[in-house]
PDB file of N, CA and C in Angstrom:
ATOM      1  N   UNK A   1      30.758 190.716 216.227  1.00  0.00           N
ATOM      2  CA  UNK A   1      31.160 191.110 214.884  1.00  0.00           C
ATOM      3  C   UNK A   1      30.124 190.550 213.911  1.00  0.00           C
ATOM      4  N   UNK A   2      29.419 191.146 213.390  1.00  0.00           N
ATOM      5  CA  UNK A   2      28.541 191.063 212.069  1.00  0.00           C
ATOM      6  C   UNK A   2      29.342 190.571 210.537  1.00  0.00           C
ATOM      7  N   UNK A   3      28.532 190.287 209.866  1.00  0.00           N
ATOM      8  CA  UNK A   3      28.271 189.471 208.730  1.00  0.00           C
ATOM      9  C   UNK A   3      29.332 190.754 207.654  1.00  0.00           C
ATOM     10  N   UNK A   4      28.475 191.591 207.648  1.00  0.00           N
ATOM     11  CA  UNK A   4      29.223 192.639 206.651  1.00  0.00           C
ATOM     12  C   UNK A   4      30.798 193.106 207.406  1.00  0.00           C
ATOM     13  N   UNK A   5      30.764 193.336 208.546  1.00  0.00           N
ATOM     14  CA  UNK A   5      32.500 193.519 208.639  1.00  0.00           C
ATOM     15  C   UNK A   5      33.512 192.609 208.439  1.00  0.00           C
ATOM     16  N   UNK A   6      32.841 191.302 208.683  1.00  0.00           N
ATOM     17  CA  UNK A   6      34.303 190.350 208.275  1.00  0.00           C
ATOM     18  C   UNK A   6      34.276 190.445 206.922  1.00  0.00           C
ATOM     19  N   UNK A   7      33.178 190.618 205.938  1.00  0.00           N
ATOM     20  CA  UNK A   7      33.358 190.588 204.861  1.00  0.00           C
ATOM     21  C   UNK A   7      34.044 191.738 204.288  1.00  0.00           C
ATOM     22  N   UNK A   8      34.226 193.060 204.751  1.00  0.00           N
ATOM     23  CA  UNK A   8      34.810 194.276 204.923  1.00  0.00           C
ATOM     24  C   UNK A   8      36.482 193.698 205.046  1.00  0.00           C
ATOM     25  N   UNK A   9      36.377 192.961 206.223  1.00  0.00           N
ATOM     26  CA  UNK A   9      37.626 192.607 206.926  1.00  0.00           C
ATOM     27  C   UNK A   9      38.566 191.609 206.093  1.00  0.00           C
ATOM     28  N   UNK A  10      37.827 190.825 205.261  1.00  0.00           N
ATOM     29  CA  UNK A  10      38.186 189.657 203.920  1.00  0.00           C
ATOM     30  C   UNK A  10      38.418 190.466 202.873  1.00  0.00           C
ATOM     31  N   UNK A  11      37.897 190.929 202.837  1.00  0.00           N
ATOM     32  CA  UNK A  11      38.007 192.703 201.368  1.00  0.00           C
ATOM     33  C   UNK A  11      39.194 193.243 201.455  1.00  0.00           C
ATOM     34  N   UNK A  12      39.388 193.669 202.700  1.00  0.00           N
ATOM     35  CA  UNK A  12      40.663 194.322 202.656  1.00  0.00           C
ATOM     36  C   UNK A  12      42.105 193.769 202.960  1.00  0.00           C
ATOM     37  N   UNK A  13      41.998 192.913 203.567  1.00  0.00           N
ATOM     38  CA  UNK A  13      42.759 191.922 203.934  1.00  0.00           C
ATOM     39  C   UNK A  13      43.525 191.090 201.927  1.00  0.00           C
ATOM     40  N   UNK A  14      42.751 191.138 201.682  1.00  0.00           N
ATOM     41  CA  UNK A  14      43.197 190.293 200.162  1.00  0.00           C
ATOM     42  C   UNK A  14      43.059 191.312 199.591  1.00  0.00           C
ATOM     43  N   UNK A  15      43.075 192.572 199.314  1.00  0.00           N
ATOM     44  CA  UNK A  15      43.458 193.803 198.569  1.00  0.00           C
ATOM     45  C   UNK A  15      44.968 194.273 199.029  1.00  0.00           C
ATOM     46  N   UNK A  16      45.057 193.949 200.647  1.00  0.00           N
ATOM     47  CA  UNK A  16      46.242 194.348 200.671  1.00  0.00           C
ATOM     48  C   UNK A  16      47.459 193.038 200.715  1.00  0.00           C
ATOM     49  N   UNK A  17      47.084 192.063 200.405  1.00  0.00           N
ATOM     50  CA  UNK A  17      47.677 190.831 200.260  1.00  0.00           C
ATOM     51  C   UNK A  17      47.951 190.748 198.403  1.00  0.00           C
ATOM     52  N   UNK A  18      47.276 191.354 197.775  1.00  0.00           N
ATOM     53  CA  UNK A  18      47.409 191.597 196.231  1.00  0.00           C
ATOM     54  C   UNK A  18      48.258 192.179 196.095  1.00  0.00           C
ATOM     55  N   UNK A  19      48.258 193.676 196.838  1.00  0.00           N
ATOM     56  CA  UNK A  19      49.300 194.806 196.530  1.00  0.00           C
ATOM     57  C   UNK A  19      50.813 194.077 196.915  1.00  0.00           C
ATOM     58  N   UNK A  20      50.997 193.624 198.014  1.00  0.00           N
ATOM     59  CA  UNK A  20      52.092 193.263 198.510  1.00  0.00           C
ATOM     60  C   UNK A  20      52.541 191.812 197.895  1.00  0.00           C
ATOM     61  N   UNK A  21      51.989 191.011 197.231  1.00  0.00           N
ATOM     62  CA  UNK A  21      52.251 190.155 196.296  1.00  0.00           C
ATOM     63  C   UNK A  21      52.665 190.448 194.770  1.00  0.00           C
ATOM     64  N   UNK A  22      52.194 191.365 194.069  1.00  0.00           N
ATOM     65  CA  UNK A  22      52.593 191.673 193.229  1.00  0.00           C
ATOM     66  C   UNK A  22      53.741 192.707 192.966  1.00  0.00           C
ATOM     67  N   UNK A  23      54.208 193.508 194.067  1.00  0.00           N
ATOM     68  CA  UNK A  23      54.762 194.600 194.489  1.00  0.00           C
ATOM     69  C   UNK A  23      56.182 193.107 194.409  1.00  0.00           C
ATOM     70  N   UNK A  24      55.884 192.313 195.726  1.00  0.00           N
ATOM     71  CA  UNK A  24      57.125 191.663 195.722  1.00  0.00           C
ATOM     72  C   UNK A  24      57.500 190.775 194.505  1.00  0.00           C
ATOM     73  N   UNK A  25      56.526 190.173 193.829  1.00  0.00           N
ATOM     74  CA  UNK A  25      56.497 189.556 192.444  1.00  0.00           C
ATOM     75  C   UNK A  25      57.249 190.220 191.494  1.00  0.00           C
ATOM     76  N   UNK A  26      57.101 191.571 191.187  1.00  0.00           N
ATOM     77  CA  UNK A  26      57.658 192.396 190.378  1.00  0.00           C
ATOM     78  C   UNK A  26      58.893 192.028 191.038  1.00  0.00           C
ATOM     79  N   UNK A  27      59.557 192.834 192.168  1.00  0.00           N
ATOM     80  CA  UNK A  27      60.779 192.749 192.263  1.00  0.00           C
ATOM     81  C   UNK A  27      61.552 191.803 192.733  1.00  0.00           C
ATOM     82  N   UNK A  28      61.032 190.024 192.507  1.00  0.00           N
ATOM     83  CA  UNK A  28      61.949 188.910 192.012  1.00  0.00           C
ATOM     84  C   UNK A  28      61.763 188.699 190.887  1.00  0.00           C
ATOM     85  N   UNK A  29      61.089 189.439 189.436  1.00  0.00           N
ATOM     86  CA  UNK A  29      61.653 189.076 188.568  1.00  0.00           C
ATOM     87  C   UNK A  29      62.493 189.934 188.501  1.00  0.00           C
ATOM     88  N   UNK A  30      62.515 191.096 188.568  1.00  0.00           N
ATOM     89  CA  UNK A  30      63.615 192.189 188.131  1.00  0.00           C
ATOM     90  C   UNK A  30      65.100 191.495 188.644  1.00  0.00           C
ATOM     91  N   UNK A  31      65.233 191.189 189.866  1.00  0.00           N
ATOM     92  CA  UNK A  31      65.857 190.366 190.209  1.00  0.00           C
ATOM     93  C   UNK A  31      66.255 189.006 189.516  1.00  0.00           C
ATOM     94  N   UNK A  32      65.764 188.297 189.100  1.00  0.00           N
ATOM     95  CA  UNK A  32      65.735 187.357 188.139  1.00  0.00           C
ATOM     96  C   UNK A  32      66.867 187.683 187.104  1.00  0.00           C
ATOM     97  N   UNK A  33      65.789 188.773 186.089  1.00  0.00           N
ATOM     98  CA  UNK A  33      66.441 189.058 185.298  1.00  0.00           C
ATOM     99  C   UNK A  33      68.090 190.260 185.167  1.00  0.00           C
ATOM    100  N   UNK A  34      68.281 190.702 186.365  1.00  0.00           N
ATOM    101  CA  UNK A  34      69.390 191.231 186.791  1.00  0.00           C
ATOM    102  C   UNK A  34      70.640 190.154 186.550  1.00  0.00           C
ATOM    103  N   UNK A  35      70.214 189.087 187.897  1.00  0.00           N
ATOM    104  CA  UNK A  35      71.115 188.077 188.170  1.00  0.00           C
ATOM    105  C   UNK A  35      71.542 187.145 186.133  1.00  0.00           C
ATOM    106  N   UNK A  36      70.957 187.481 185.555  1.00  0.00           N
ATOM    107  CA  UNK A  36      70.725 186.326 184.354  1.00  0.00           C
ATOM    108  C   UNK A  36      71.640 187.507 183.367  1.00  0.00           C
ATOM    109  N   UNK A  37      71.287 188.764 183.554  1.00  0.00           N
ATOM    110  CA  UNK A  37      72.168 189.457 182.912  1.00  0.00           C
ATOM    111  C   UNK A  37      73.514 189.516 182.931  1.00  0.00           C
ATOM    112  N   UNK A  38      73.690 189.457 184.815  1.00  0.00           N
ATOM    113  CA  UNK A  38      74.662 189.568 184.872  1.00  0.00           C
ATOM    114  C   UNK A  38      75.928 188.140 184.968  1.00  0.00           C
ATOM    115  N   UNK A  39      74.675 187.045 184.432  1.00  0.00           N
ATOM    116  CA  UNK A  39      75.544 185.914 184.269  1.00  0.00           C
ATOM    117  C   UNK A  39      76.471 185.714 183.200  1.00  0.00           C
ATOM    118  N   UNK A  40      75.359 186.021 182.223  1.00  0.00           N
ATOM    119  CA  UNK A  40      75.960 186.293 180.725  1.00  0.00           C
ATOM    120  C   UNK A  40      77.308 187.379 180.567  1.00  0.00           C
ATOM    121  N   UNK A  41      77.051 188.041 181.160  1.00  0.00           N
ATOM    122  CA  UNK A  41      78.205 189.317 180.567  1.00  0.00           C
ATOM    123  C   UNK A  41      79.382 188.619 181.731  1.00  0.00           C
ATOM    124  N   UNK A  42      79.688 187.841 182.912  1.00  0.00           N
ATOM    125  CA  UNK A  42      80.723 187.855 183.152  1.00  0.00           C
ATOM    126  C   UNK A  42      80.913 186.066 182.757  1.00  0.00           C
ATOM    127  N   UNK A  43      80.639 185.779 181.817  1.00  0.00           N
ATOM    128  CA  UNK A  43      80.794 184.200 181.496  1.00  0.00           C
ATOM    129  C   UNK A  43      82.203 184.184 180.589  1.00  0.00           C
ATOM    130  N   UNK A  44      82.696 183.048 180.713  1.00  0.00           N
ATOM    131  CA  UNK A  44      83.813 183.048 180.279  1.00  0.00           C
ATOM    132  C   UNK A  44      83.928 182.992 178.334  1.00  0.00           C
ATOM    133  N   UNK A  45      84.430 183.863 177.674  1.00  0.00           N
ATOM    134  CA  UNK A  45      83.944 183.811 176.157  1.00  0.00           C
ATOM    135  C   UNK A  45      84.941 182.188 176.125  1.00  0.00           C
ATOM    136  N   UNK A  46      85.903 182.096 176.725  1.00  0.00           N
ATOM    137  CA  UNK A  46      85.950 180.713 176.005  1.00  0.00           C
ATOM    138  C   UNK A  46      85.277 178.906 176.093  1.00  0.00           C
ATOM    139  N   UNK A  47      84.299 178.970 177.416  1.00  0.00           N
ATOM    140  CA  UNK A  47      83.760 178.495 177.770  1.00  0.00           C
ATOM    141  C   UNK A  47      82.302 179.106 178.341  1.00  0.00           C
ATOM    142  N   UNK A  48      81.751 179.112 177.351  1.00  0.00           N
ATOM    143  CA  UNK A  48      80.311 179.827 177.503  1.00  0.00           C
ATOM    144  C   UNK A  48      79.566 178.872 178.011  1.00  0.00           C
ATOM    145  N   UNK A  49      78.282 179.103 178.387  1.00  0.00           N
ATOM    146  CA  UNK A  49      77.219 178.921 179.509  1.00  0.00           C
ATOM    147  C   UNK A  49      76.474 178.000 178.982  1.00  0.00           C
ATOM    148  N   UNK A  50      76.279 176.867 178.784  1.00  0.00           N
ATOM    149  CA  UNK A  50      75.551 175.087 178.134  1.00  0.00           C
ATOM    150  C   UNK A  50      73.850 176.463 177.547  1.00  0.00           C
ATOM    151  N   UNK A  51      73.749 175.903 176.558  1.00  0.00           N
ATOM    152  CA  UNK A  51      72.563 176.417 176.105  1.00  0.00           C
ATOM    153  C   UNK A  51      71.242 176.156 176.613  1.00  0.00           C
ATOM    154  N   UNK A  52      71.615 174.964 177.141  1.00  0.00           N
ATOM    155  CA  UNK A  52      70.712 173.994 177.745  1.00  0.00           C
ATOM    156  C   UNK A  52      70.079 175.130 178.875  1.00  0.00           C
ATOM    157  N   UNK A  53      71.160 175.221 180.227  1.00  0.00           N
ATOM    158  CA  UNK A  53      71.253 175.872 180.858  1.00  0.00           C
ATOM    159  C   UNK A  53      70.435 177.000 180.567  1.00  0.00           C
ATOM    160  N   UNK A  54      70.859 177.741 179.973  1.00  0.00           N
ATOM    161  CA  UNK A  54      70.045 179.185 179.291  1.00  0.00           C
ATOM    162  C   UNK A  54      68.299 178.773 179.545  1.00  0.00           C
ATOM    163  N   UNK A  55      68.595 178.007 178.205  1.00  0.00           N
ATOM    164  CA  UNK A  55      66.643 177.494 177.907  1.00  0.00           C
ATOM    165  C   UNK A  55      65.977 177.437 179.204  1.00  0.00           C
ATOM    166  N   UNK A  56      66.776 176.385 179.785  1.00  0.00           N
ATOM    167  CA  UNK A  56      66.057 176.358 181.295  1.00  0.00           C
ATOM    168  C   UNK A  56      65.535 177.441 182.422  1.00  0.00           C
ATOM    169  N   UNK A  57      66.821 178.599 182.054  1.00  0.00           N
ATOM    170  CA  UNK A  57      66.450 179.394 183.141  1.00  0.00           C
ATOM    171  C   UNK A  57      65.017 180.365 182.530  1.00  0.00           C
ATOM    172  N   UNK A  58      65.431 180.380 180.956  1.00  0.00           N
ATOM    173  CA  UNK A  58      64.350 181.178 180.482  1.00  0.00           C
ATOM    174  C   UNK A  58      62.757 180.449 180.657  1.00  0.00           C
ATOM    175  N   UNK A  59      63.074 179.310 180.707  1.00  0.00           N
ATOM    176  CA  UNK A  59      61.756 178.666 180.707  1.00  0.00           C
ATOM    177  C   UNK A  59      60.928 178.916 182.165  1.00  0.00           C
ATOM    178  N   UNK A  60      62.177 178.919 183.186  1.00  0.00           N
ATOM    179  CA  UNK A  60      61.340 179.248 184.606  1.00  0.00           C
ATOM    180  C   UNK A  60      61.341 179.984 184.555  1.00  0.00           C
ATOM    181  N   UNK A  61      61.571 181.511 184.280  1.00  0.00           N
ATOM    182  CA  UNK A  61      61.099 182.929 183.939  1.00  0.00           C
ATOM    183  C   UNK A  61      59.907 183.066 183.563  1.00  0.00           C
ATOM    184  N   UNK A  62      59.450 182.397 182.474  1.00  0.00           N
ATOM    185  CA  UNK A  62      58.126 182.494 181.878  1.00  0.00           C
ATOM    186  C   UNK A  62      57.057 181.870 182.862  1.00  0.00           C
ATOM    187  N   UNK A  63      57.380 180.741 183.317  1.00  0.00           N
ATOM    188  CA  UNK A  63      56.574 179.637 183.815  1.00  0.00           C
ATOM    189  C   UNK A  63      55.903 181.074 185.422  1.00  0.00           C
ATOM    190  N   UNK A  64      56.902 181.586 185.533  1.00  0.00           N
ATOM    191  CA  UNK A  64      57.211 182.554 186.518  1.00  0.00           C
ATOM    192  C   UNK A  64      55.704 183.236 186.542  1.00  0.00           C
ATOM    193  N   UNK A  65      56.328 183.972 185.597  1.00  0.00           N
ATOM    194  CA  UNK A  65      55.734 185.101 184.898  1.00  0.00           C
ATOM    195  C   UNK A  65      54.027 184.115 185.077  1.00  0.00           C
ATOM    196  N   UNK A  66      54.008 183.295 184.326  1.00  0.00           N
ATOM    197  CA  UNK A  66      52.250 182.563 183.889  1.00  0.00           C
ATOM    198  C   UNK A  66      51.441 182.554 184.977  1.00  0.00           C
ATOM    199  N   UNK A  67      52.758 181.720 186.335  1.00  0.00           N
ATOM    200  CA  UNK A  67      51.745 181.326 187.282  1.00  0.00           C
ATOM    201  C   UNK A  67      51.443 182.841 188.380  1.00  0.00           C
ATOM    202  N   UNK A  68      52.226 183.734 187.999  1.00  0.00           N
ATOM    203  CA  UNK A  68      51.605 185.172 188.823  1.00  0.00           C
ATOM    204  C   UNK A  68      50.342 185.970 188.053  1.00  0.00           C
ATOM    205  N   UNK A  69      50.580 185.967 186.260  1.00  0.00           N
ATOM    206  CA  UNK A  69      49.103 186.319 185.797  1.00  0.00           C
ATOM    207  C   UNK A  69      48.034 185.134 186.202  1.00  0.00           C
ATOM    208  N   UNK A  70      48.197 183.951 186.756  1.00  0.00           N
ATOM    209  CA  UNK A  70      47.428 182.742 186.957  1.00  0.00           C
ATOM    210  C   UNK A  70      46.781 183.727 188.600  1.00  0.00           C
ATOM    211  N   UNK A  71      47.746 183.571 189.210  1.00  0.00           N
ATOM    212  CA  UNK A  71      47.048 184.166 190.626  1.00  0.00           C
ATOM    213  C   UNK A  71      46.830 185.545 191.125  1.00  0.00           C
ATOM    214  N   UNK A  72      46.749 186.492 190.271  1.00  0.00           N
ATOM    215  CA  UNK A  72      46.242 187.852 189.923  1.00  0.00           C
ATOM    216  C   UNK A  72      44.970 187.728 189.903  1.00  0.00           C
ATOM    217  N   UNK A  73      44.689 186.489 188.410  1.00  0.00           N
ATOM    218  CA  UNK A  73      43.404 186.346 187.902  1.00  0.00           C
ATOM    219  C   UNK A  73      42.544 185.888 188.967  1.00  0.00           C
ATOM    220  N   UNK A  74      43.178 184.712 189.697  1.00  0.00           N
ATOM    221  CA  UNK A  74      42.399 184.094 190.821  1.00  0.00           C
ATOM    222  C   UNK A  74      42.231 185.177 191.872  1.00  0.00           C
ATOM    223  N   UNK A  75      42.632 186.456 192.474  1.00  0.00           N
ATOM    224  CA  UNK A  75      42.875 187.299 193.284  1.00  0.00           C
ATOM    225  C   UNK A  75      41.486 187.931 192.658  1.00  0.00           C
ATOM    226  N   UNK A  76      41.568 188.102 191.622  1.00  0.00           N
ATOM    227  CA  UNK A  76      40.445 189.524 191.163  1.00  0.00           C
ATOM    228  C   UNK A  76      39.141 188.354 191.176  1.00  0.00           C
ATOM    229  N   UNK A  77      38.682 187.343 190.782  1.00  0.00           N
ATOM    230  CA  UNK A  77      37.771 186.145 191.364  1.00  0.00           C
ATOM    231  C   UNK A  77      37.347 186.159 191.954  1.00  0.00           C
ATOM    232  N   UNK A  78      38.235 185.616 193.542  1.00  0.00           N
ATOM    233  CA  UNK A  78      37.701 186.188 194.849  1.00  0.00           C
ATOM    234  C   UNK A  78      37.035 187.637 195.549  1.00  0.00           C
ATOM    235  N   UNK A  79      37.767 188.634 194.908  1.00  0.00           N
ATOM    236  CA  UNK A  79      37.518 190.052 195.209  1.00  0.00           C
ATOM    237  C   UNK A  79      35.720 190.063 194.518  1.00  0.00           C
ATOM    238  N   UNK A  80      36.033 189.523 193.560  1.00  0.00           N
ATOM    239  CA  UNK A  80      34.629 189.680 192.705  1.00  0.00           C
ATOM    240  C   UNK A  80      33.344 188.988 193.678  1.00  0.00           C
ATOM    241  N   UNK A  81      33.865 187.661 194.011  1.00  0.00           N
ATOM    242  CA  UNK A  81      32.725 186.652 194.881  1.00  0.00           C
ATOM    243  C   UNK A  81      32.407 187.583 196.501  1.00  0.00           C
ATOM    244  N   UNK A  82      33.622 188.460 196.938  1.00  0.00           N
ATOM    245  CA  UNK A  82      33.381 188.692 197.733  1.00  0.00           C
ATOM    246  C   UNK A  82      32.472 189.818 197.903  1.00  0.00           C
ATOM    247  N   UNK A  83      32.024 190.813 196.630  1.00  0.00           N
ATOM    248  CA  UNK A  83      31.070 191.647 196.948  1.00  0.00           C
ATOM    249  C   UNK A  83      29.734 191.380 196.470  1.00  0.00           C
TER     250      UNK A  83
END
C-alpha cells in the first residue's frame, strides 16, 4: 500500500466520520430539546421546575452546541492538512 492511498484511505475515512458525527449530533440535540420541552409543559403549575435547574440545562445545551462547532472546525483542519 502506497503513500497516496492511505492518504485517500484517511480522506475518506474522516469525511465519513464527519457525516455520521454531525448527522448524530444534530439528532441529540433535537432530542435534547424535545425532552426539555416536554419537561416544561408537564411540570407541575404549582410547583414549578427550580430556575436554577432550567439555567443549567440551558447552559449544557449551549456548551453542547460550542463544543460540536469546536470539532467541525477541527474536522475541516485536518481534511485541509490532509490534502
Amino acid at each position: 500500500m502506497n503513500i497516496s492511498s492511505i492518504n485517500d484511505l484517511i480522506t475518506s475515512s474522516s469525511s465519513n466520520t464527519q457525516k455520521t458525527a454531525t448527522s448524530k449530533t444534530g439528532a441529540d440535540q433535537e432530542t435534547f430539546l424535545k425532552l426539555l420541552v416536554a419537561q416544561m409543559k408537564n411540570q407541575d403549575p404549582l410547583n414549578p421546575q427550580d430556575s436554577v435547574q432550567y439555567m443549567t440545562q440551558l447552559a449544557q445545551f449551549s456548551s453542547l452546541e460550542q463544543l460540536t462547532s469546536i470539532n467541525d472546525k477541527l474536522v475541516q483542519l485536518i481534511d485541509l492538512g490532509n490534502k
